[in-house]
C-alpha atoms as a PDB file:
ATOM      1  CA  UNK A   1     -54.191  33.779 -57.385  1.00  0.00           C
ATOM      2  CA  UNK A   2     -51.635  36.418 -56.687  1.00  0.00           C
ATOM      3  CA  UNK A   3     -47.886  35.493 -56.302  1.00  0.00           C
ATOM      4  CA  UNK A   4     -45.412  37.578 -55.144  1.00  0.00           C
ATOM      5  CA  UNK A   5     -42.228  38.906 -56.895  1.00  0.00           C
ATOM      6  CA  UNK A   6     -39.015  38.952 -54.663  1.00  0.00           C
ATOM      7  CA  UNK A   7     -36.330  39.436 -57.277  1.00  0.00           C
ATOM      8  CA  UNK A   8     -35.994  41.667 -60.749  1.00  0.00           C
ATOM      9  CA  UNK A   9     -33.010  41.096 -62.361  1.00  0.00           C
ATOM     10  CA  UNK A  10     -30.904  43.741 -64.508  1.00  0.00           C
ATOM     11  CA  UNK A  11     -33.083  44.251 -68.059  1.00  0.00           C
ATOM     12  CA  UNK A  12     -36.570  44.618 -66.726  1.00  0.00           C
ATOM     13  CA  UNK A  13     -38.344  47.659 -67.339  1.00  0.00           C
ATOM     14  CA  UNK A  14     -38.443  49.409 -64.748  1.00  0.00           C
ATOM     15  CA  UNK A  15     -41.253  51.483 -65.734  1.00  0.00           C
ATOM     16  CA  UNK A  16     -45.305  50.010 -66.795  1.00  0.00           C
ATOM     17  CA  UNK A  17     -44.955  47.565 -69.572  1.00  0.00           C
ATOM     18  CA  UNK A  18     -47.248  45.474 -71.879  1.00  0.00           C
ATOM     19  CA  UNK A  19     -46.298  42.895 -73.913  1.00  0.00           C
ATOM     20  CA  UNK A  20     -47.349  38.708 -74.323  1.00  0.00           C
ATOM     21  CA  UNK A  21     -46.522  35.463 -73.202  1.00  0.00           C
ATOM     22  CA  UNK A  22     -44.360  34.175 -75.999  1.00  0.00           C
ATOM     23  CA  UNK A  23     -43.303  31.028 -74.408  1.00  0.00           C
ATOM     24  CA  UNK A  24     -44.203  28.667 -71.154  1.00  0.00           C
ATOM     25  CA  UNK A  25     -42.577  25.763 -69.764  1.00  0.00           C
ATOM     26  CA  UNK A  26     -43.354  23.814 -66.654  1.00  0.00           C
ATOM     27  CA  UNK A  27     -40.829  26.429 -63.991  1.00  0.00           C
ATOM     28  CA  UNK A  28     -40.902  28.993 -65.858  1.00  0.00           C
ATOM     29  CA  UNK A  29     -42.718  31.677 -68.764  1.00  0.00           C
ATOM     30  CA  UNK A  30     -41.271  34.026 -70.833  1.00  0.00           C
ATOM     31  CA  UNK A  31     -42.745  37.498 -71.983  1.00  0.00           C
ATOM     32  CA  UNK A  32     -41.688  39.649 -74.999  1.00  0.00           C
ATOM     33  CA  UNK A  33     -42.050  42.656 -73.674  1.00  0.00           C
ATOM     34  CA  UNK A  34     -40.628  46.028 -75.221  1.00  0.00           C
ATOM     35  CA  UNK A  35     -38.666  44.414 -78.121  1.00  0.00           C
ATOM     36  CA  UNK A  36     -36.506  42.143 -75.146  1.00  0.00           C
ATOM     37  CA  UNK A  37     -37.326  38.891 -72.918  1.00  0.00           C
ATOM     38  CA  UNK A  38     -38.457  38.763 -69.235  1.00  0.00           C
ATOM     39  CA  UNK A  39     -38.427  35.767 -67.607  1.00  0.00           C
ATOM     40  CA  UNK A  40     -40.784  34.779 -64.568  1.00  0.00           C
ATOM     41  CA  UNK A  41     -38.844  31.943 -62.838  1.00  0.00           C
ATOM     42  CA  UNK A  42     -39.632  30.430 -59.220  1.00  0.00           C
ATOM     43  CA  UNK A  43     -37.557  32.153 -56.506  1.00  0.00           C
ATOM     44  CA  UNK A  44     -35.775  29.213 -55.720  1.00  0.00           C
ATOM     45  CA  UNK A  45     -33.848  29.758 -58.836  1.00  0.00           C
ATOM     46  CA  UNK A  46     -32.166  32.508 -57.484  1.00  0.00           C
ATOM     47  CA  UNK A  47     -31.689  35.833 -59.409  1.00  0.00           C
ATOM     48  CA  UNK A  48     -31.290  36.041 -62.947  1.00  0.00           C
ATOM     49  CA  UNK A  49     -30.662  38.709 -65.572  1.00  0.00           C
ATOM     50  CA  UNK A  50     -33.723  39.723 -67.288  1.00  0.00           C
ATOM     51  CA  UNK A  51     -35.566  37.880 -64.936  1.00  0.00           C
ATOM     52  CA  UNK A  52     -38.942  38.609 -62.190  1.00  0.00           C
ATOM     53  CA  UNK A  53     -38.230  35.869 -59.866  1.00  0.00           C
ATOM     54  CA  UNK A  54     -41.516  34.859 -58.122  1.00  0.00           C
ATOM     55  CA  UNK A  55     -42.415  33.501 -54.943  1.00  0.00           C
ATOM     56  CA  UNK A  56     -44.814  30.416 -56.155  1.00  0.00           C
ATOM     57  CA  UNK A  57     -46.661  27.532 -53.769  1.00  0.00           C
ATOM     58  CA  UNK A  58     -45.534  24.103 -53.772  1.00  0.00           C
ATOM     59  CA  UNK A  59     -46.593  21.877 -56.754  1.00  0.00           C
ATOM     60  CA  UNK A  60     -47.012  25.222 -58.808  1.00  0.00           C
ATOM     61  CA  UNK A  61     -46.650  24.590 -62.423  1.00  0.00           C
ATOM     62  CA  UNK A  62     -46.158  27.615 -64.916  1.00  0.00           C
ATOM     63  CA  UNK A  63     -47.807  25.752 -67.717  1.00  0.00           C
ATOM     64  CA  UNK A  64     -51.210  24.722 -66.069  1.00  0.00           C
ATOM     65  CA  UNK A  65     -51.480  28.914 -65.732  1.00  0.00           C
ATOM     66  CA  UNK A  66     -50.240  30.514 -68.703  1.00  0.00           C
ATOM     67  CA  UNK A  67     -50.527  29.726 -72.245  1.00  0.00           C
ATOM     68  CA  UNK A  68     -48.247  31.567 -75.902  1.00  0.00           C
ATOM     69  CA  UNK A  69     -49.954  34.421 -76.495  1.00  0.00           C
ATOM     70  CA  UNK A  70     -51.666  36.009 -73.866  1.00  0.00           C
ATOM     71  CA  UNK A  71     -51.424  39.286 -73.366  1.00  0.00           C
ATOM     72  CA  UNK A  72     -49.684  40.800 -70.225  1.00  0.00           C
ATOM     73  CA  UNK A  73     -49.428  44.190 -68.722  1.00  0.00           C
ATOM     74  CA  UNK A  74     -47.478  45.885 -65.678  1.00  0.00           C
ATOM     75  CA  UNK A  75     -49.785  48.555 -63.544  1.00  0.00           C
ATOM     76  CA  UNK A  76     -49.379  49.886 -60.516  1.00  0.00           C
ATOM     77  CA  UNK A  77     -46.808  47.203 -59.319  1.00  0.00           C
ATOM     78  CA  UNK A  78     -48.809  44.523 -60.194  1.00  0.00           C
ATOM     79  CA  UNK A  79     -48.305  42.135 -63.381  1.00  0.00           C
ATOM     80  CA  UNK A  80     -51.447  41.097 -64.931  1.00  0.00           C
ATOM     81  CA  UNK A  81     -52.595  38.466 -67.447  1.00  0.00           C
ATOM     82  CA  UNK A  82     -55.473  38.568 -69.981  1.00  0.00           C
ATOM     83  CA  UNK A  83     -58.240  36.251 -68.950  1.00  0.00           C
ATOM     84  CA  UNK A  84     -56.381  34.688 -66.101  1.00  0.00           C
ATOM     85  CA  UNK A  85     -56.681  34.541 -62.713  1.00  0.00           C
ATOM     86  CA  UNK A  86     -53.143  34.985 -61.642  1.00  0.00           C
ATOM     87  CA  UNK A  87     -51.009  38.270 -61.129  1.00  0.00           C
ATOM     88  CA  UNK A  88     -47.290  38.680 -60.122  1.00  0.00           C
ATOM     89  CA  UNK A  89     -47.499  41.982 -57.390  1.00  0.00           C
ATOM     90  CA  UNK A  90     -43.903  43.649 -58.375  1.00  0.00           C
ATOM     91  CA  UNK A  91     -44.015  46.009 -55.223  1.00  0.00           C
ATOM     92  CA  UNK A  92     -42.428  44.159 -52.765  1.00  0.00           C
ATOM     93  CA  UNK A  93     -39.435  42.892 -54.977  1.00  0.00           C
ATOM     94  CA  UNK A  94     -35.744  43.851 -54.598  1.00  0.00           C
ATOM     95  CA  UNK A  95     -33.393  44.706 -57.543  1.00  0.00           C
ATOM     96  CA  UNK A  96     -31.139  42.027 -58.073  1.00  0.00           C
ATOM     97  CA  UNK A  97     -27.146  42.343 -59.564  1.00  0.00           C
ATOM     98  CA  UNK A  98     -24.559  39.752 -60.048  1.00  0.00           C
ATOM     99  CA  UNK A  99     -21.692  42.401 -59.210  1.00  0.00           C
ATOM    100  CA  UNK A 100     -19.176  40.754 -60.443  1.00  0.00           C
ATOM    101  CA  UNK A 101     -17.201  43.489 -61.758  1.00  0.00           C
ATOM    102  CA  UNK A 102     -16.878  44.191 -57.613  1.00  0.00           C
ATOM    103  CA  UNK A 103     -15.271  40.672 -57.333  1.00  0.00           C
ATOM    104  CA  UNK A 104     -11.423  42.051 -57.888  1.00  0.00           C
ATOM    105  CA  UNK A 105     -10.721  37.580 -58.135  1.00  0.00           C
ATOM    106  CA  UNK A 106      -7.304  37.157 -57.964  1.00  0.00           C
ATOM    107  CA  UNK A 107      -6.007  33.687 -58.493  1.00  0.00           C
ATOM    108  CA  UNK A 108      -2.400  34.838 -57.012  1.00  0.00           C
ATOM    109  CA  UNK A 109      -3.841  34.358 -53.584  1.00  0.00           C
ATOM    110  CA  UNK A 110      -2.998  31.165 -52.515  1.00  0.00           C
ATOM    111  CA  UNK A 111      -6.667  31.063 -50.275  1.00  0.00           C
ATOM    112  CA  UNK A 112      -8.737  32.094 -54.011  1.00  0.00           C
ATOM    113  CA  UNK A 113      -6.781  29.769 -56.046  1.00  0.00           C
ATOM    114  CA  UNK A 114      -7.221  26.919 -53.491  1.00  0.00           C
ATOM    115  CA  UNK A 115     -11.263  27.725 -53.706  1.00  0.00           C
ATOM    116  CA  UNK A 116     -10.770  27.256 -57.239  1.00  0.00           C
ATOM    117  CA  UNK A 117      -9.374  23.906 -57.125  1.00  0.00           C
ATOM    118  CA  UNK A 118     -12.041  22.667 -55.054  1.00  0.00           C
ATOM    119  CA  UNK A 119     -14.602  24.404 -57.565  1.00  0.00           C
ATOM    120  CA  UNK A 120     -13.203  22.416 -60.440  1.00  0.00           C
ATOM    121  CA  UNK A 121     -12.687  19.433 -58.151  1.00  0.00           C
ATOM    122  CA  UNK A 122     -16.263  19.602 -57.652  1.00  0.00           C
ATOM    123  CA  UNK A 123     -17.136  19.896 -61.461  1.00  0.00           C
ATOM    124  CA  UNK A 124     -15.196  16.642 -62.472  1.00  0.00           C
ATOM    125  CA  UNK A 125     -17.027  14.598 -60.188  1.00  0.00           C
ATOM    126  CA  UNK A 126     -20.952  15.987 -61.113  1.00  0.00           C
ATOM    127  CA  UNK A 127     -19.644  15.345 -64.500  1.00  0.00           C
ATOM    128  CA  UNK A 128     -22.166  17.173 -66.440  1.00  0.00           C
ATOM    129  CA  UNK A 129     -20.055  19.501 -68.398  1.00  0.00           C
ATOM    130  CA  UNK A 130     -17.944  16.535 -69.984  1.00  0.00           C
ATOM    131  CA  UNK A 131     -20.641  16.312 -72.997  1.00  0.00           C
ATOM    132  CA  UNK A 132     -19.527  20.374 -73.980  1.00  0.00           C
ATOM    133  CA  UNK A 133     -16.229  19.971 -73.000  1.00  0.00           C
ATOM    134  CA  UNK A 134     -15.853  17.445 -76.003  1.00  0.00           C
ATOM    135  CA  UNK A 135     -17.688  18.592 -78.369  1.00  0.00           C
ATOM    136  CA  UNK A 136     -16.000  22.217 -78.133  1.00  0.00           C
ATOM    137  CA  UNK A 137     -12.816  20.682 -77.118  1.00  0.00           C
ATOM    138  CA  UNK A 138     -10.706  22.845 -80.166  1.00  0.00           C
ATOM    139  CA  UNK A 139     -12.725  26.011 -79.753  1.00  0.00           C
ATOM    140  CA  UNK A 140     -12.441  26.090 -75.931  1.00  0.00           C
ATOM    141  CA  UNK A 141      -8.805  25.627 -75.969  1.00  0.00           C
ATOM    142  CA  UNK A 142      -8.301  28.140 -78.749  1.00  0.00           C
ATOM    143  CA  UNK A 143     -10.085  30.715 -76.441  1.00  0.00           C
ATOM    144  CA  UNK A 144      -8.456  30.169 -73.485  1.00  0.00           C
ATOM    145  CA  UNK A 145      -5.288  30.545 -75.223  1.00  0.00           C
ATOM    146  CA  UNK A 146      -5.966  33.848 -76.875  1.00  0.00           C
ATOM    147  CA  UNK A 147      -7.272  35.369 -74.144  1.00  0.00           C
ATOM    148  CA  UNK A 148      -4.060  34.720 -72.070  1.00  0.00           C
ATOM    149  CA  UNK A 149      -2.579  36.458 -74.408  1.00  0.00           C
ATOM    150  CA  UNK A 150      -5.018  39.197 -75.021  1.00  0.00           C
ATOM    151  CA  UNK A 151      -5.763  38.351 -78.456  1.00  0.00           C
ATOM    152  CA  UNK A 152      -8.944  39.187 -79.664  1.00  0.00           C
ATOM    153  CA  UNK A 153      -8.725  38.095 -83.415  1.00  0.00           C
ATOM    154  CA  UNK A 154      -7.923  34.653 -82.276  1.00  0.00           C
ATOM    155  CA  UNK A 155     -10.648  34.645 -79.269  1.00  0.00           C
ATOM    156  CA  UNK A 156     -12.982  35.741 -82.217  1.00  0.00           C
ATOM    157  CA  UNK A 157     -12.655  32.834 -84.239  1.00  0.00           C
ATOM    158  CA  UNK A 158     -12.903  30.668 -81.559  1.00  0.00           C
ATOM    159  CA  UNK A 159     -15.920  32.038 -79.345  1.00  0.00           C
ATOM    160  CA  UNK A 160     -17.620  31.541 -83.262  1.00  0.00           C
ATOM    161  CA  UNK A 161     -18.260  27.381 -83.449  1.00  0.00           C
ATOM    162  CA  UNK A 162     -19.160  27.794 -79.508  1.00  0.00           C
ATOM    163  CA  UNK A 163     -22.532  30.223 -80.215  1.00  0.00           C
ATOM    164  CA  UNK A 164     -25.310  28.138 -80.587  1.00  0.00           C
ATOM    165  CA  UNK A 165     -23.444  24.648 -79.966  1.00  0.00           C
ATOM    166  CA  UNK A 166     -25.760  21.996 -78.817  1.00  0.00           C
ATOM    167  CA  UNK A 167     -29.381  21.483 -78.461  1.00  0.00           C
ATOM    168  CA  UNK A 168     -31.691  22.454 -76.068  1.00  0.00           C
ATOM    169  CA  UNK A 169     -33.378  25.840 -74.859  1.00  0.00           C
ATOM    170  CA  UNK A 170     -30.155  26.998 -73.863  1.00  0.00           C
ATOM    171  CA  UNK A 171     -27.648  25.275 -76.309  1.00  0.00           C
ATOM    172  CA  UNK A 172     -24.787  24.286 -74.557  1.00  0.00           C
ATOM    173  CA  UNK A 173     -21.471  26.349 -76.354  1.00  0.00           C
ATOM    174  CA  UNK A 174     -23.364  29.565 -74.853  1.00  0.00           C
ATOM    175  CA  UNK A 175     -24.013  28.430 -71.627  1.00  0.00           C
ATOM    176  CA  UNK A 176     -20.101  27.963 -70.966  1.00  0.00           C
ATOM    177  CA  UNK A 177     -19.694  31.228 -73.085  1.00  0.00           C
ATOM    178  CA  UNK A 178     -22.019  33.125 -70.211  1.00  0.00           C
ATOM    179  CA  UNK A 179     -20.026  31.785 -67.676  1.00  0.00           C
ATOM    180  CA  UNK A 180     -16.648  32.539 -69.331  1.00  0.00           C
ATOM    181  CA  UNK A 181     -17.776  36.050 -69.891  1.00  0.00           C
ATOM    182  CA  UNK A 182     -18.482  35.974 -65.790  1.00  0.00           C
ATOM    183  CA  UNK A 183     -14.960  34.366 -65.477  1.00  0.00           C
ATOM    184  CA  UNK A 184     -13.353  37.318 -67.338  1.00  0.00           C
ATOM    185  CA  UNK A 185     -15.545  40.404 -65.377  1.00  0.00           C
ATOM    186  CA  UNK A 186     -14.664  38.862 -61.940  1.00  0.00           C
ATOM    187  CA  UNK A 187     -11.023  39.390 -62.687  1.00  0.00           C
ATOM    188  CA  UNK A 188     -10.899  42.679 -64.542  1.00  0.00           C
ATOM    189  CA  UNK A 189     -10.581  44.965 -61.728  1.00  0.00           C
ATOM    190  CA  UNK A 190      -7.227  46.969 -61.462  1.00  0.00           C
ATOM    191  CA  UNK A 191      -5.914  45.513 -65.182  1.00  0.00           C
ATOM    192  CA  UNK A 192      -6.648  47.498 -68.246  1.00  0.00           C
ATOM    193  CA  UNK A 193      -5.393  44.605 -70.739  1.00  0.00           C
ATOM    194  CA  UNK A 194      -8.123  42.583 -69.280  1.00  0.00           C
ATOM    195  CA  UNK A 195     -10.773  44.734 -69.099  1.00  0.00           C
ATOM    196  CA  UNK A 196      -9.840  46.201 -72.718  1.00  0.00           C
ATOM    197  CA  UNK A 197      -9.963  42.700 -73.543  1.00  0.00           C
ATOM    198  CA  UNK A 198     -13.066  42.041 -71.975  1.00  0.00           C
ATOM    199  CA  UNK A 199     -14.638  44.678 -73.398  1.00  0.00           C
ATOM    200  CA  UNK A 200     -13.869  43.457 -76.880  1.00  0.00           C
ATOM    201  CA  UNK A 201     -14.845  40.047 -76.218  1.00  0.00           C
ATOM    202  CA  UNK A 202     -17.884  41.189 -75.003  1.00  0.00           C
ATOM    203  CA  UNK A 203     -18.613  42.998 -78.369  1.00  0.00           C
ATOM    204  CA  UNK A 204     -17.897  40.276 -80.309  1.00  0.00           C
ATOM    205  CA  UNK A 205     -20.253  37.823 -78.289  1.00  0.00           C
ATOM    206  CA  UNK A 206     -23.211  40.579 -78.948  1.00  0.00           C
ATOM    207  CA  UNK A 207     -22.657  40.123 -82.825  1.00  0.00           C
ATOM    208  CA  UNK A 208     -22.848  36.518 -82.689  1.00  0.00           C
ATOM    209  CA  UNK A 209     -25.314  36.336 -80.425  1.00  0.00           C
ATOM    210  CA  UNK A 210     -27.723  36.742 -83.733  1.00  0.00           C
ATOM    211  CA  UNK A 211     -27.040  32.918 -84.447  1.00  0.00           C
ATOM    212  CA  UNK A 212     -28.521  31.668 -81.388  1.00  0.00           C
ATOM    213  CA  UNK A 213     -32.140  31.453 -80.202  1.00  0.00           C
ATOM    214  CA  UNK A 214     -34.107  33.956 -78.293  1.00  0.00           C
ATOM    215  CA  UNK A 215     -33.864  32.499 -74.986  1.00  0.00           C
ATOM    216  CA  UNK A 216     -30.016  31.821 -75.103  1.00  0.00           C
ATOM    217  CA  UNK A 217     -29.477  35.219 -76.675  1.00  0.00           C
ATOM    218  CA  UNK A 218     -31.076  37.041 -73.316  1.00  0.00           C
ATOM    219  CA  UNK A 219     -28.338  35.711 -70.632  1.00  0.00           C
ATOM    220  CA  UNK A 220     -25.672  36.323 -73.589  1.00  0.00           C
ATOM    221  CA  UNK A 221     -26.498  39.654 -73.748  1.00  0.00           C
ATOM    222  CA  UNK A 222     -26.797  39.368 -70.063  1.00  0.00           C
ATOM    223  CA  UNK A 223     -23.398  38.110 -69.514  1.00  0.00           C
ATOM    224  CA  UNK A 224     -21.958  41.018 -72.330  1.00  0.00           C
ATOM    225  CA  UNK A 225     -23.136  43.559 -69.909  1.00  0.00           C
ATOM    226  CA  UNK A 226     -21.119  41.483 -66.841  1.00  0.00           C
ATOM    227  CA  UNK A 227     -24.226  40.264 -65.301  1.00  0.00           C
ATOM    228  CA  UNK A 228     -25.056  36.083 -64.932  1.00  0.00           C
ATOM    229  CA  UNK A 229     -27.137  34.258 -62.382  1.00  0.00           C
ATOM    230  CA  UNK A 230     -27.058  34.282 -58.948  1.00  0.00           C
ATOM    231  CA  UNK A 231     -25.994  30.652 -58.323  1.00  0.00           C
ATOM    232  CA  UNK A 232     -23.212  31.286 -60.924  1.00  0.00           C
ATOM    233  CA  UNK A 233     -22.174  34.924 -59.370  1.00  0.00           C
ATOM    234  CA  UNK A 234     -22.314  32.586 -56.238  1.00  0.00           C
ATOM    235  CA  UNK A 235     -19.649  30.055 -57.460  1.00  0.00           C
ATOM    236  CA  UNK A 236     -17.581  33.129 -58.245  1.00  0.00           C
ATOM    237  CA  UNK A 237     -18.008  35.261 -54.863  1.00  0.00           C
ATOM    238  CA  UNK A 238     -16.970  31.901 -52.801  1.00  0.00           C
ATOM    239  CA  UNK A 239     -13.807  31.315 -55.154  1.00  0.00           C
ATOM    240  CA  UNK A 240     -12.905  35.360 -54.685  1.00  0.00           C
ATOM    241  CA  UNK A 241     -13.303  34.993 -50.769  1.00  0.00           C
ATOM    242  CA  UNK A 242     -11.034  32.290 -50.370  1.00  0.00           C
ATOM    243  CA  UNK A 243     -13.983  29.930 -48.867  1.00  0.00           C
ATOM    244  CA  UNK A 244     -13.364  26.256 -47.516  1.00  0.00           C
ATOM    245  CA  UNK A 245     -13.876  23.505 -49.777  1.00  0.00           C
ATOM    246  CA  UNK A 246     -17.321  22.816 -47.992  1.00  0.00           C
ATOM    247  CA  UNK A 247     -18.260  26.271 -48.835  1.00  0.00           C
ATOM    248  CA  UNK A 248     -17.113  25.813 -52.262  1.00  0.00           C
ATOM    249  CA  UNK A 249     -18.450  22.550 -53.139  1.00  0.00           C
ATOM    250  CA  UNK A 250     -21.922  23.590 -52.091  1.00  0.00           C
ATOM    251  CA  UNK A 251     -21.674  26.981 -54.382  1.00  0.00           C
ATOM    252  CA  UNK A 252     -21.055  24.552 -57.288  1.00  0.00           C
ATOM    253  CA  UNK A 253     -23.708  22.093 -56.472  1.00  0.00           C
ATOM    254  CA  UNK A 254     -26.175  24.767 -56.920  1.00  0.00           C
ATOM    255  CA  UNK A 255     -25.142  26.519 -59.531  1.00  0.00           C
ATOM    256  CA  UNK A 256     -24.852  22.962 -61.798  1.00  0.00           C
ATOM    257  CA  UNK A 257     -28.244  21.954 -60.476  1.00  0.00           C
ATOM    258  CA  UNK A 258     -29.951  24.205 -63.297  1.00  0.00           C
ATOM    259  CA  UNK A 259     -31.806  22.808 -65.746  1.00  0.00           C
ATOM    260  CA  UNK A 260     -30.157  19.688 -67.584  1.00  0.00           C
ATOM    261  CA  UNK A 261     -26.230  20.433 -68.234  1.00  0.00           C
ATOM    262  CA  UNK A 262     -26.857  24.279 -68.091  1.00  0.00           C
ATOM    263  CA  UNK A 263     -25.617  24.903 -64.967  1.00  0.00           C
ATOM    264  CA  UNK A 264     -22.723  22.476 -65.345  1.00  0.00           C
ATOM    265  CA  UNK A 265     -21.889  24.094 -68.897  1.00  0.00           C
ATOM    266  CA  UNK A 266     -21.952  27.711 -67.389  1.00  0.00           C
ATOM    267  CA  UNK A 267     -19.695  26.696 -64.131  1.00  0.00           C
ATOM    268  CA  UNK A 268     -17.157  25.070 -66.668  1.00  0.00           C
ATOM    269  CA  UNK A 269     -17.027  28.428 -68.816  1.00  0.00           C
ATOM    270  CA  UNK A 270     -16.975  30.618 -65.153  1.00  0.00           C
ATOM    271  CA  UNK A 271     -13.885  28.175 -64.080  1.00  0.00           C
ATOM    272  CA  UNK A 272     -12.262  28.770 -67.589  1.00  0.00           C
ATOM    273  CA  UNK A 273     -12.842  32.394 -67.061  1.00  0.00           C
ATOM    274  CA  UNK A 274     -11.524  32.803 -64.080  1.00  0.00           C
ATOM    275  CA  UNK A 275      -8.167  30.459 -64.789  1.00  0.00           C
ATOM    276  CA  UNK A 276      -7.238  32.396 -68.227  1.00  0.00           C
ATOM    277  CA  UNK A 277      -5.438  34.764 -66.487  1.00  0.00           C
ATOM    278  CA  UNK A 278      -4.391  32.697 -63.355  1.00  0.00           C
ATOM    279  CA  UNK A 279      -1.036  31.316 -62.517  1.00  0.00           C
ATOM    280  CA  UNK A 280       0.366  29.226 -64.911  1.00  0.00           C
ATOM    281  CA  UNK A 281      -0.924  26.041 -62.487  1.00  0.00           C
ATOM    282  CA  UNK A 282      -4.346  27.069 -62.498  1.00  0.00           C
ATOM    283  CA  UNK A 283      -4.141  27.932 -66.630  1.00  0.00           C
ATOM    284  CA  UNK A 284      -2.992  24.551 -66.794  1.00  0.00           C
ATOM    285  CA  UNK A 285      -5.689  23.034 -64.444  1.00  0.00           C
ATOM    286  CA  UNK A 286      -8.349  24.430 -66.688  1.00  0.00           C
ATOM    287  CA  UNK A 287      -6.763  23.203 -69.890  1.00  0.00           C
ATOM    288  CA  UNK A 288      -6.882  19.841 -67.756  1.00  0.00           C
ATOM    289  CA  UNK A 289     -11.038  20.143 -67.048  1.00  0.00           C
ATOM    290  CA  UNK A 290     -10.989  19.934 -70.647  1.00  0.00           C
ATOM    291  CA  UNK A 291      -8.506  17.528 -71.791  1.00  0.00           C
ATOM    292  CA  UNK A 292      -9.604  15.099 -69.170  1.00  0.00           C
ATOM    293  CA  UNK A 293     -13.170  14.771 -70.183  1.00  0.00           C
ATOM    294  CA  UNK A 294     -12.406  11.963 -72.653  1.00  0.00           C
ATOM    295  CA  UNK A 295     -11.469  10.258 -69.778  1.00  0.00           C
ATOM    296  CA  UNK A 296     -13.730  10.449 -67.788  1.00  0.00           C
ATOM    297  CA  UNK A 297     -16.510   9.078 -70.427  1.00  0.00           C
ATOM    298  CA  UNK A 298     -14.639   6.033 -70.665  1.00  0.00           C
END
């Protein structure tokens, strides 16, 4: 069987590559390859960072086809598996980029910062991201609070108890830490502080990144270098452009439709992001997506 690639994210090699299946799950497989992670994850995902997103037939499941250890190579455009009948051909695929550093998001606009109530509107009702929001409750705050004021020493000490916070493939704290690293690129343009601060925050999150798992660790570093999925760059471009609530609300149901409370986690951190530096009614907002979440568990 030979699928078809139609996406490879930022962190692929570009050039031939060999390396193994290290681990499979049932809509996805990962491959160490080159000392880093590649990801083959159905196209319906959408983009991703370090990622060959494949074109796959309905029912396909990634761990009836590939099993921890097999070897894998990249030839002539086409990805190949030690004794196994499938193949991923690369040569029709597009490079894929979040952008988000393009975004220029500025909350002052009454149109974006509209978008971004109906973004977090959307998020209290799915409901997902309440579990991370209380459990990181002190951190969170703490980092939205330093980076309003461009203070790194403070954000460091905070972004700390998020990394690896949680269970699951993904743990939670650096889910919403990818998408508050998206937050902050989508609203660097034009402002030095930010970007400086960016920058630095950035940095940090690549040192910690040590304490997480391998999987998490490849969209942190991912999100370091300003890139994140394309269903969370989504929720992003439709806040930047001002788009109507339907618009909006349909962004967000995508992007919190991955995996468990992955997606949800990651739009929470994005909608942090993005409010950290907003007007002081958005700022508040977001402190309000966290506060609230006792609540709404009642």
């Amino acid at each position: 069987m030979r699928l078809t690639a139609v996406k490879i994210g930022a962190g692929v090699p570009k050039q031939p590559f060999s390396g193994h299946v290290q681990l499979v799950f049932i809509t996805a497989a990962i491959l160490h390859v080159e000392s880093r992670l590649v990801t083959l994850t159905p196209a319906a995902a959408g983009g991703l960072p370090g990622a060959i997103t494949v074109d796959i037939p309905e029912g396909f499941v990634f761990a009836q086809f590939f099993a921890a250890g097999t070897a894998a190579a990249a030839r002539g455009g086409v990805l190949r598996f030690a004794d196994n009948a499938v193949s991923v051909d690369l040569r029709a695929s597009v490079p894929w980029r979040s952008r988000l550093r393009e975004l220029a998001l500025d909350l002052a606009r009454p149109q974006t910062a509209s978008a971004w109530e109906a973004a977090a509107s959307a998020l209290r009702m799915d409901g997902r991201s309440d579990a991370i929001a209380r459990l990181g409750h002190e951190a969170i705050t703490k980092l939205g609070l330093a980076t309003r004021r461009l203070d790194l020493r403070s954000a460091e000490k905070a972004a700390e108890p998020l990394v690896g916070l949680g269970a699951g493939a993904t743990p939670a704290g650096d889910d919403l830490l990818v998408g508050y690293l998206a937050g902050l690129w989508s609203s660097t343009a034009h402002h030095r502080g930010r970007a400086d601060f960016s920058v630095g925050l950035a940095d940090i999150v690549r040192r910690l990144g040590s304490r997480t798992n391998d999987v998490s660790r490849v969209y942190l570093e991912a999100a370091v270098e300003g890139e994140a999925s394309e269903r969370l760059a989504g929720v992003s471009a439709s806040i930047a452009g001002g788009r109507t609530q339907p618009i909006v609300a349909a962004a967000v149901a995508e992007a919190v439709a991955v995996g468990h409370t992955s997606g949800a986690d990651a739009t929470l951190g994005l909608l942090l992001g993005l409010a950290a530096w907003g007007p002081e009614r958005i700022f508040c907002d977001g402190r309000r997506l966290i506060d609230e979440s006792d609540f709404r568990s009642s």
